[in-house]
Protein backbone atom coordinates (compact mmCIF):
# COMPACT_ATOMS: atom_id res chain seq x y z
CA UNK A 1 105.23 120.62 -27.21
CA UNK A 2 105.43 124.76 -26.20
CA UNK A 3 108.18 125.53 -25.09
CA UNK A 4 108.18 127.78 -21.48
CA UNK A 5 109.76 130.85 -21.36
CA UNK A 6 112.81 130.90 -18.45
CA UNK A 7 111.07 131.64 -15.03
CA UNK A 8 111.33 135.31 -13.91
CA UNK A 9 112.46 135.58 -10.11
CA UNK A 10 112.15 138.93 -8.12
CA UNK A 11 115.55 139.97 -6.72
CA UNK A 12 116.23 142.28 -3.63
CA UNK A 13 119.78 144.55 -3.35
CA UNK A 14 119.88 145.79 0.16
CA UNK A 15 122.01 148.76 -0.63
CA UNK A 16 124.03 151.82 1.04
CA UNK A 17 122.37 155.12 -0.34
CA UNK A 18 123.21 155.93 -4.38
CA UNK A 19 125.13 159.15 -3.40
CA UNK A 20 127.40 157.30 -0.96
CA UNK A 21 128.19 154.56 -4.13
CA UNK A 22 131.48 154.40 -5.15
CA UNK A 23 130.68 154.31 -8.84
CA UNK A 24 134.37 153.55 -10.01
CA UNK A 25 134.34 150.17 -8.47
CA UNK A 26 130.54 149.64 -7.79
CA UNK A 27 129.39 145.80 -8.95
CA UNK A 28 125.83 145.61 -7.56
CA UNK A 29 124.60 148.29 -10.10
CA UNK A 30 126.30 146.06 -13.10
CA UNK A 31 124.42 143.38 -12.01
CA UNK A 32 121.27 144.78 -11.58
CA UNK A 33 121.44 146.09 -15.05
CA UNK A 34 122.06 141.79 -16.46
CA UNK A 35 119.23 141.13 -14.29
CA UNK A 36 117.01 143.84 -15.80
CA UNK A 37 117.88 142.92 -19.56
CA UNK A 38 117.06 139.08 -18.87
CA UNK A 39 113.47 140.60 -17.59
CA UNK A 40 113.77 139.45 -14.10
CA UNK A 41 111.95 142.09 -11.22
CA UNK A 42 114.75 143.88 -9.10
CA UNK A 43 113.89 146.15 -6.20
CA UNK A 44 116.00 148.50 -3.54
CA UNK A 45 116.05 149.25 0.16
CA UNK A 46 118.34 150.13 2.70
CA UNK A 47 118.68 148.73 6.19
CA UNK A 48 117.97 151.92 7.33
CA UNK A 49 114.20 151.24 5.59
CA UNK A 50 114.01 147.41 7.14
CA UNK A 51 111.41 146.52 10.14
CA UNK A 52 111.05 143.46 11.92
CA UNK A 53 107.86 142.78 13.61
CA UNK A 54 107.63 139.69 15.32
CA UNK A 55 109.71 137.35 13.61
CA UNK A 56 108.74 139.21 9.80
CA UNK A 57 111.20 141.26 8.18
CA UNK A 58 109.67 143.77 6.11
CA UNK A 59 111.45 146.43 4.13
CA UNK A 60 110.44 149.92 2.57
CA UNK A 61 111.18 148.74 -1.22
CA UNK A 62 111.67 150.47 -4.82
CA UNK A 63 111.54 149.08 -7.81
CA UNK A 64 114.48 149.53 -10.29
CA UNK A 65 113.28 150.56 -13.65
CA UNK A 66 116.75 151.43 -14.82
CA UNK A 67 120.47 151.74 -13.82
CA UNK A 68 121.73 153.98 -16.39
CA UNK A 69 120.25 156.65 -15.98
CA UNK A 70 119.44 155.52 -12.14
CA UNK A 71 115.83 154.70 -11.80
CA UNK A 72 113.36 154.31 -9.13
CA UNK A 73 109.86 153.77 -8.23
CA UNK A 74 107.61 154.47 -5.90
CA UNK A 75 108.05 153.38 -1.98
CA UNK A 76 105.83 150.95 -0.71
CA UNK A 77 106.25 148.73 2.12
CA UNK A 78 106.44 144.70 1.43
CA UNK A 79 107.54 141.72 3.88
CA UNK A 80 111.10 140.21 2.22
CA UNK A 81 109.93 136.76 2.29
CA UNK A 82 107.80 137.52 -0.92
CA UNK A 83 111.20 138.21 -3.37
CA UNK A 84 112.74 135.29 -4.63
CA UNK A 85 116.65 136.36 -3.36
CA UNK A 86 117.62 139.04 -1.29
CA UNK A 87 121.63 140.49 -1.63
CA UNK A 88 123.20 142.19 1.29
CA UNK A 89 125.44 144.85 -0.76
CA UNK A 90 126.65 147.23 2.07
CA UNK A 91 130.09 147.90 2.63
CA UNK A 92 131.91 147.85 5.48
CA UNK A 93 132.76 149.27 8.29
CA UNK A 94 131.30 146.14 9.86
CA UNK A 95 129.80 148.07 12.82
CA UNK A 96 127.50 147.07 15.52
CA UNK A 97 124.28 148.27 12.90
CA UNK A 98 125.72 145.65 9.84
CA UNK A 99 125.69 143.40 12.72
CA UNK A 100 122.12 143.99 14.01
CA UNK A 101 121.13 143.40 10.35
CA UNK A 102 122.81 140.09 9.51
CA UNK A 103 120.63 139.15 13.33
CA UNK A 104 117.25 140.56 10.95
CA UNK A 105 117.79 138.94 8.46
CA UNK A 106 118.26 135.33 10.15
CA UNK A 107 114.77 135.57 9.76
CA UNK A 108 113.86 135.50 6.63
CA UNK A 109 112.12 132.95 5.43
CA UNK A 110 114.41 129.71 3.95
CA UNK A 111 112.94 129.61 0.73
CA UNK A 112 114.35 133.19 0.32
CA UNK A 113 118.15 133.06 -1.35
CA UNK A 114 120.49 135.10 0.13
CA UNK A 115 123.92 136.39 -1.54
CA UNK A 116 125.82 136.28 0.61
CA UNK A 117 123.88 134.58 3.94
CA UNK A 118 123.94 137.31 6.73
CA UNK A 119 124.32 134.43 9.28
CA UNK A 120 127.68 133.56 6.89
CA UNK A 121 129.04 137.01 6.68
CA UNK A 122 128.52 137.50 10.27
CA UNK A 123 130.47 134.45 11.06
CA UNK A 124 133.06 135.20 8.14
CA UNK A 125 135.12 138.00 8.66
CA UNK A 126 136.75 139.22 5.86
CA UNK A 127 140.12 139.79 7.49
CA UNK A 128 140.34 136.27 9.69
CA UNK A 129 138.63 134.02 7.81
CA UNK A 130 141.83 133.09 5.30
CA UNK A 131 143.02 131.52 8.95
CA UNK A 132 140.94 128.45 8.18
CA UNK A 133 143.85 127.69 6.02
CA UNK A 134 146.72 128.80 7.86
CA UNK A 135 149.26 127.12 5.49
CA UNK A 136 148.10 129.53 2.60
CA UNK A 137 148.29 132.77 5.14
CA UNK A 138 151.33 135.06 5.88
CA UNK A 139 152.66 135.30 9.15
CA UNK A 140 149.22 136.82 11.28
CA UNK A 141 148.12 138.31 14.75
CA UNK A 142 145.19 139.86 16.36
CA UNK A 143 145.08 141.17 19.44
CA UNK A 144 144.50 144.49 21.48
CA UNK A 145 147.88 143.67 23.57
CA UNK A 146 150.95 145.85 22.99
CA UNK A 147 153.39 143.83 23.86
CA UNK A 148 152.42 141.05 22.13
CA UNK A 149 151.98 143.45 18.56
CA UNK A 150 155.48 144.28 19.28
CA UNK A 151 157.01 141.39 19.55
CA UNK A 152 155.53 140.40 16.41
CA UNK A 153 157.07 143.78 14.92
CA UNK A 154 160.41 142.40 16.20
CA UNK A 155 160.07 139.26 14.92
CA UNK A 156 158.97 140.07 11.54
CA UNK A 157 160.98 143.39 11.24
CA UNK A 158 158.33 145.35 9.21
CA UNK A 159 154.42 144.75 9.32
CA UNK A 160 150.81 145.86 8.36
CA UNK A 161 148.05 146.30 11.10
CA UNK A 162 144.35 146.31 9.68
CA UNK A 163 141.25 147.34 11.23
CA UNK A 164 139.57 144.36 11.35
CA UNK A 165 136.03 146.20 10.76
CA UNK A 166 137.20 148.07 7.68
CA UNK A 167 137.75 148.13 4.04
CA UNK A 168 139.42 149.33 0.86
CA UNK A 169 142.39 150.22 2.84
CA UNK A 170 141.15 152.33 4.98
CA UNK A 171 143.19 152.71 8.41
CA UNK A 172 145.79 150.33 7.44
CA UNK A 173 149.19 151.19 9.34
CA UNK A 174 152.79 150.10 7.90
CA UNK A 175 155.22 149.98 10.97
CA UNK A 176 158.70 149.13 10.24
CA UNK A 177 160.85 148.02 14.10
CA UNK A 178 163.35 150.54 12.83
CA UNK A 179 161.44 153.70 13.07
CA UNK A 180 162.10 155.80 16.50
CA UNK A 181 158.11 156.28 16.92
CA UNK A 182 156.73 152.41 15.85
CA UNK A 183 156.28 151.33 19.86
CA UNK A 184 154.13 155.11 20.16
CA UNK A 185 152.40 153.69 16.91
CA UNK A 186 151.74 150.15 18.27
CA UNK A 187 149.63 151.90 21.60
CA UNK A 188 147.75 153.63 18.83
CA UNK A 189 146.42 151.51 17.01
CA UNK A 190 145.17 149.75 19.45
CA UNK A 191 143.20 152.34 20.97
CA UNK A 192 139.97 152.80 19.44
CA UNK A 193 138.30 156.61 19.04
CA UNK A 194 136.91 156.45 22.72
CA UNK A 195 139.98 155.19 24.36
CA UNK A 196 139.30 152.02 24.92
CA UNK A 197 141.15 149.02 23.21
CA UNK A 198 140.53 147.63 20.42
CA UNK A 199 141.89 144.64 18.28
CA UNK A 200 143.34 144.89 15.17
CA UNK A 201 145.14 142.69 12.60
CA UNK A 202 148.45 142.43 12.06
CA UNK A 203 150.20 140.86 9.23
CA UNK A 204 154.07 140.30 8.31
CA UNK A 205 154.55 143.06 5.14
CA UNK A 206 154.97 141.31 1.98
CA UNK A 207 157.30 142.86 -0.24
CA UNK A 208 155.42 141.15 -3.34
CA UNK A 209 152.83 143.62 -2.94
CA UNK A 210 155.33 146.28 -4.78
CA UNK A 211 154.21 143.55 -7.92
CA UNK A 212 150.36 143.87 -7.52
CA UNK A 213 147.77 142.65 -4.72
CA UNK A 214 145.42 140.13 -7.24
CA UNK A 215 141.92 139.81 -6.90
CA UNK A 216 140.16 137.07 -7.97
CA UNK A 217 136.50 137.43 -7.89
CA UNK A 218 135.15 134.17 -6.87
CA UNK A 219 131.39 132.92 -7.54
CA UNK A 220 130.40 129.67 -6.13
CA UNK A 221 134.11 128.53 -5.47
CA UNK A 222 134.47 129.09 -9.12
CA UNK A 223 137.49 131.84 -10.34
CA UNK A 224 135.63 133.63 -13.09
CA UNK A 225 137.77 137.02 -12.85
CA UNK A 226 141.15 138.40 -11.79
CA UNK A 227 142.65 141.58 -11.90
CA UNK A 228 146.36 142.40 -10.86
CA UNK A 229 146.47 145.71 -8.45
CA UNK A 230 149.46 147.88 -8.23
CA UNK A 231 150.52 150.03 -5.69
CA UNK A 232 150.93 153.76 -6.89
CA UNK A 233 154.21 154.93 -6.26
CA UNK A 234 155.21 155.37 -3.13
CA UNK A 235 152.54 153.65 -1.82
CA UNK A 236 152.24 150.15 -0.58
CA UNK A 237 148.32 150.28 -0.31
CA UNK A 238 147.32 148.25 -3.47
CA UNK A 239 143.58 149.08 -2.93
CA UNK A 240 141.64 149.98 -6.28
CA UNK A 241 140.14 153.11 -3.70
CA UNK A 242 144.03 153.90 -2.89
CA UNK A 243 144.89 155.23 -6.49
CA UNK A 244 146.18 151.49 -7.43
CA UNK A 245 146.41 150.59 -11.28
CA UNK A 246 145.12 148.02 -12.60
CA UNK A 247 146.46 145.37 -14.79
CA UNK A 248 145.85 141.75 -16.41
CA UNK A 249 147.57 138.94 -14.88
CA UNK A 250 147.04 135.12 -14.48
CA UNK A 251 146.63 132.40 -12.11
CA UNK A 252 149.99 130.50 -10.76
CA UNK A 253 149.27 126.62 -9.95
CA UNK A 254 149.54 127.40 -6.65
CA UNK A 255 147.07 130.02 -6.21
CA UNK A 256 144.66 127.53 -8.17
CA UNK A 257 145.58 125.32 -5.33
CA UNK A 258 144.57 127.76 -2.73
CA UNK A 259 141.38 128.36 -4.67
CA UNK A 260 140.88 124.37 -4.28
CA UNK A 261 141.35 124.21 -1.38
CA UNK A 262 138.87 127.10 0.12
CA UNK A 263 136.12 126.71 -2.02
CA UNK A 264 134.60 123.77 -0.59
CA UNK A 265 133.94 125.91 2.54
CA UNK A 266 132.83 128.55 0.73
CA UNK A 267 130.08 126.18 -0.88
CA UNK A 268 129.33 124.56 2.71
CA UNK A 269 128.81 128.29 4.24
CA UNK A 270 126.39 129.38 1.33
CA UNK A 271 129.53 132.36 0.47
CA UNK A 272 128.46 132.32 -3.25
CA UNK A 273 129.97 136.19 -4.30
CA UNK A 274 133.83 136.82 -2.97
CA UNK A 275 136.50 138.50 -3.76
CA UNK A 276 139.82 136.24 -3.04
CA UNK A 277 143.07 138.87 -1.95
CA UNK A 278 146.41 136.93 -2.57
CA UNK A 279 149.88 138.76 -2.27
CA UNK A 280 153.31 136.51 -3.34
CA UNK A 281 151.02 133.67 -3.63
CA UNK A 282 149.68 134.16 -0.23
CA UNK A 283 145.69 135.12 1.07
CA UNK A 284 145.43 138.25 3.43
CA UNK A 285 141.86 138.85 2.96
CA UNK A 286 138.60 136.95 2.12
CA UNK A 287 136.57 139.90 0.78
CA UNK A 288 132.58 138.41 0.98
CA UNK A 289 130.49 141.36 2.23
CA UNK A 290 130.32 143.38 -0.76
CA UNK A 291 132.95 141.81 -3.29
CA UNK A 292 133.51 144.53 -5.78
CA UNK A 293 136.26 145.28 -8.79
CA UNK A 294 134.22 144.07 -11.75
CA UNK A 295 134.31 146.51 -13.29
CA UNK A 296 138.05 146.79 -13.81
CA UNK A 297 138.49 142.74 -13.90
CA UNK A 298 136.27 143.72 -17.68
CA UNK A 299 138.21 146.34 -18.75
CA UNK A 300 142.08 144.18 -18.40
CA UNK A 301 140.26 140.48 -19.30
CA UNK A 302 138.10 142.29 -22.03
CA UNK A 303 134.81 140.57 -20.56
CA UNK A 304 131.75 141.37 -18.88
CA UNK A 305 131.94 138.99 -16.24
CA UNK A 306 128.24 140.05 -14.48
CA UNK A 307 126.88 138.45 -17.36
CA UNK A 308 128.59 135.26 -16.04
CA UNK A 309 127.56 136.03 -12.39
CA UNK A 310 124.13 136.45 -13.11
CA UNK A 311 124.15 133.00 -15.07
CA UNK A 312 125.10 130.88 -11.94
CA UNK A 313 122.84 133.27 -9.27
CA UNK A 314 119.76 132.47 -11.61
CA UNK A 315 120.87 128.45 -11.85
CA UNK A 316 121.58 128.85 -8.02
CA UNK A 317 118.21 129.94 -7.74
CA UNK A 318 116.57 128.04 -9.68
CA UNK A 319 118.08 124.54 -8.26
CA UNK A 320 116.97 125.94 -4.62
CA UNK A 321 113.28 126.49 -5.54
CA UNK A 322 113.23 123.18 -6.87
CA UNK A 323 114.72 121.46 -3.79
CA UNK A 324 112.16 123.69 -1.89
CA UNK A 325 109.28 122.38 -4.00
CA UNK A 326 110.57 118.76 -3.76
CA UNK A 327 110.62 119.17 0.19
CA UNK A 328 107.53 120.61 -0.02
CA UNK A 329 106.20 117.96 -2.04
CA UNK A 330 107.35 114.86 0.04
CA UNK A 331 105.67 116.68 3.11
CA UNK A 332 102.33 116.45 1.84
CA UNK A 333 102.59 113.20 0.74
């Protein structure tokens, strides 16, 4: 009997533009190059390059030839429904635009994979999702009240507000209760660039974080990475963008625990790429937009995890077509 080649499925990255990519911690580009040496199609856009007309979403589309050197082809414009799995790759801020695209791309077509589902990430966010499971979650508040931010500062004695929009620890505030200027702090961060309020996350400062902020780079519920980020000195931003180091660490049986216990949501909601934040054996972000650090999770486990990520995306992929073509099937029957 001949043997068939593996099928050979056409994916879409829906990128921010090359120069803007952080190349230090950029993933997408790693996994475009596994894609490319297994001989499967890959193509580019940007949501600035997506139309939707009617209930079509059509895109302005490259192919990628290479990665190293970057490669393009020619522009040409081609509905989205055609590729096999589209990836929404942009990084936050999550701003009103990332939010008008996770509403285009609602409709694309169901046969289309998406990693991650823009109707997931929309209803995901990466800074109060972990609340699902408030048992694994420091001490937590949102709001765009004063008083009630500083009360929590008095309660807790020392804290860490977060734009809840943002990433890579950008705008992220330590307030300690003891410093003559934290109430004059509070009022500010809770006024957004046009005066108006806005709401922020606050969380009770670990002091664990001194030991490393671990990512764990999640892929269908599944922990196949983790790297250990440390705070440069004097610093307690343990962000990779922040001048962290990076170092190999492990698992603790309660962190597998937490792991257990959020993946089957992640399954349910479709979140097949995320990056899992736990400090002192705690969560304080669910990282699913754009899940990055790869690259360094190789270089302290000695691995090329995309190789692994790609594996699962492609039997993702192929297990949906099938249940597509078995639906399919029973309907004209």
């Amino acid at each position: 009997m001949e043997i068939q080649p593996p099928p050979s499925y056409q994916f879409l990255f829906i990128m921010d533009p090359y120069p803007t990519l952080n190349l230090e911690t950029e993933t997408s580009l790693l996994l475009m190059g596994e894609l490319l040496s297994l001989g499967h199609m890959v193509y580019w856009t940007e949501a600035s390059q997506l139309i939707l007309r009617q209930n079509r979403v059509f895109g302005i589309t490259k192919r990628v030839h290479a990665v190293e050197p970057f490669l393009l082809a020619s522009a040409e414009e081609e509905p989205l429904n055609r590729f096999d799995v589209v990836l929404m790759r942009n990084d936050p801020p999550f701003n009103v635009s990332y939010l008008h695209l996770t509403y285009m791309l609602d409709f694309l077509d169901s046969k289309v994979v998406q990693f991650n589902p823009a109707r997931s990430v929309r209803n995901a966010n990466e800074k109060l999702f972990a609340l699902n499971w408030p048992e694994w979650v420091p001490p937590t508040i949102t709001t765009m009240y004063a008083p009630a931010l500083e009360a929590f500062l008095e309660c807790h004695g020392k804290i860490v507000v977060k734009p809840i929009e943002d990433c890579s620890g950008r705008g992220i505030e330590f307030l300690n209760a003891c410093q003559p200027d934290a109430h004059r702090r509070i009022a500010a961060v809770v006024t957004g660039s046009d005066g108006k309020g806005r709401f922020v996350t606050a969380q009770k400062f670990l002091e664990q974080v001194l030991e490393g902020d671990k990512r764990v780079y999640l892929v269908n519920g599944k922990p196949l990475g983790i790297v250990n980020r440390i705070p440069a000195v004097g610093s307690f931003l343990a962000n990779i963008h922040q001048g962290a180091r990076c170092m190999a660490t492990e698992l603790t049986n309660r962190e597998e625990q937490i792991i257990q216990a959020i993946a089957p949501l992640l399954r349910e909601m479709g979140l097949f790429l995320v990056g899992l934040d736990l400090i002192g054996e705690l969560i304080t972000e669910i990282n699913l937009t754009s899940p990055s650090a790869v690259r360094q999770i190789n270089q302290v486990m000695g691995k090329q995890i995309e190789k692994e990520i790609v594996v699962a995306m492609l039997e993702y992929v192929g297990a949906h077509q099938e249940s597509v073509n078995q639906n399919a099937f029973r309907k004209s029957s």
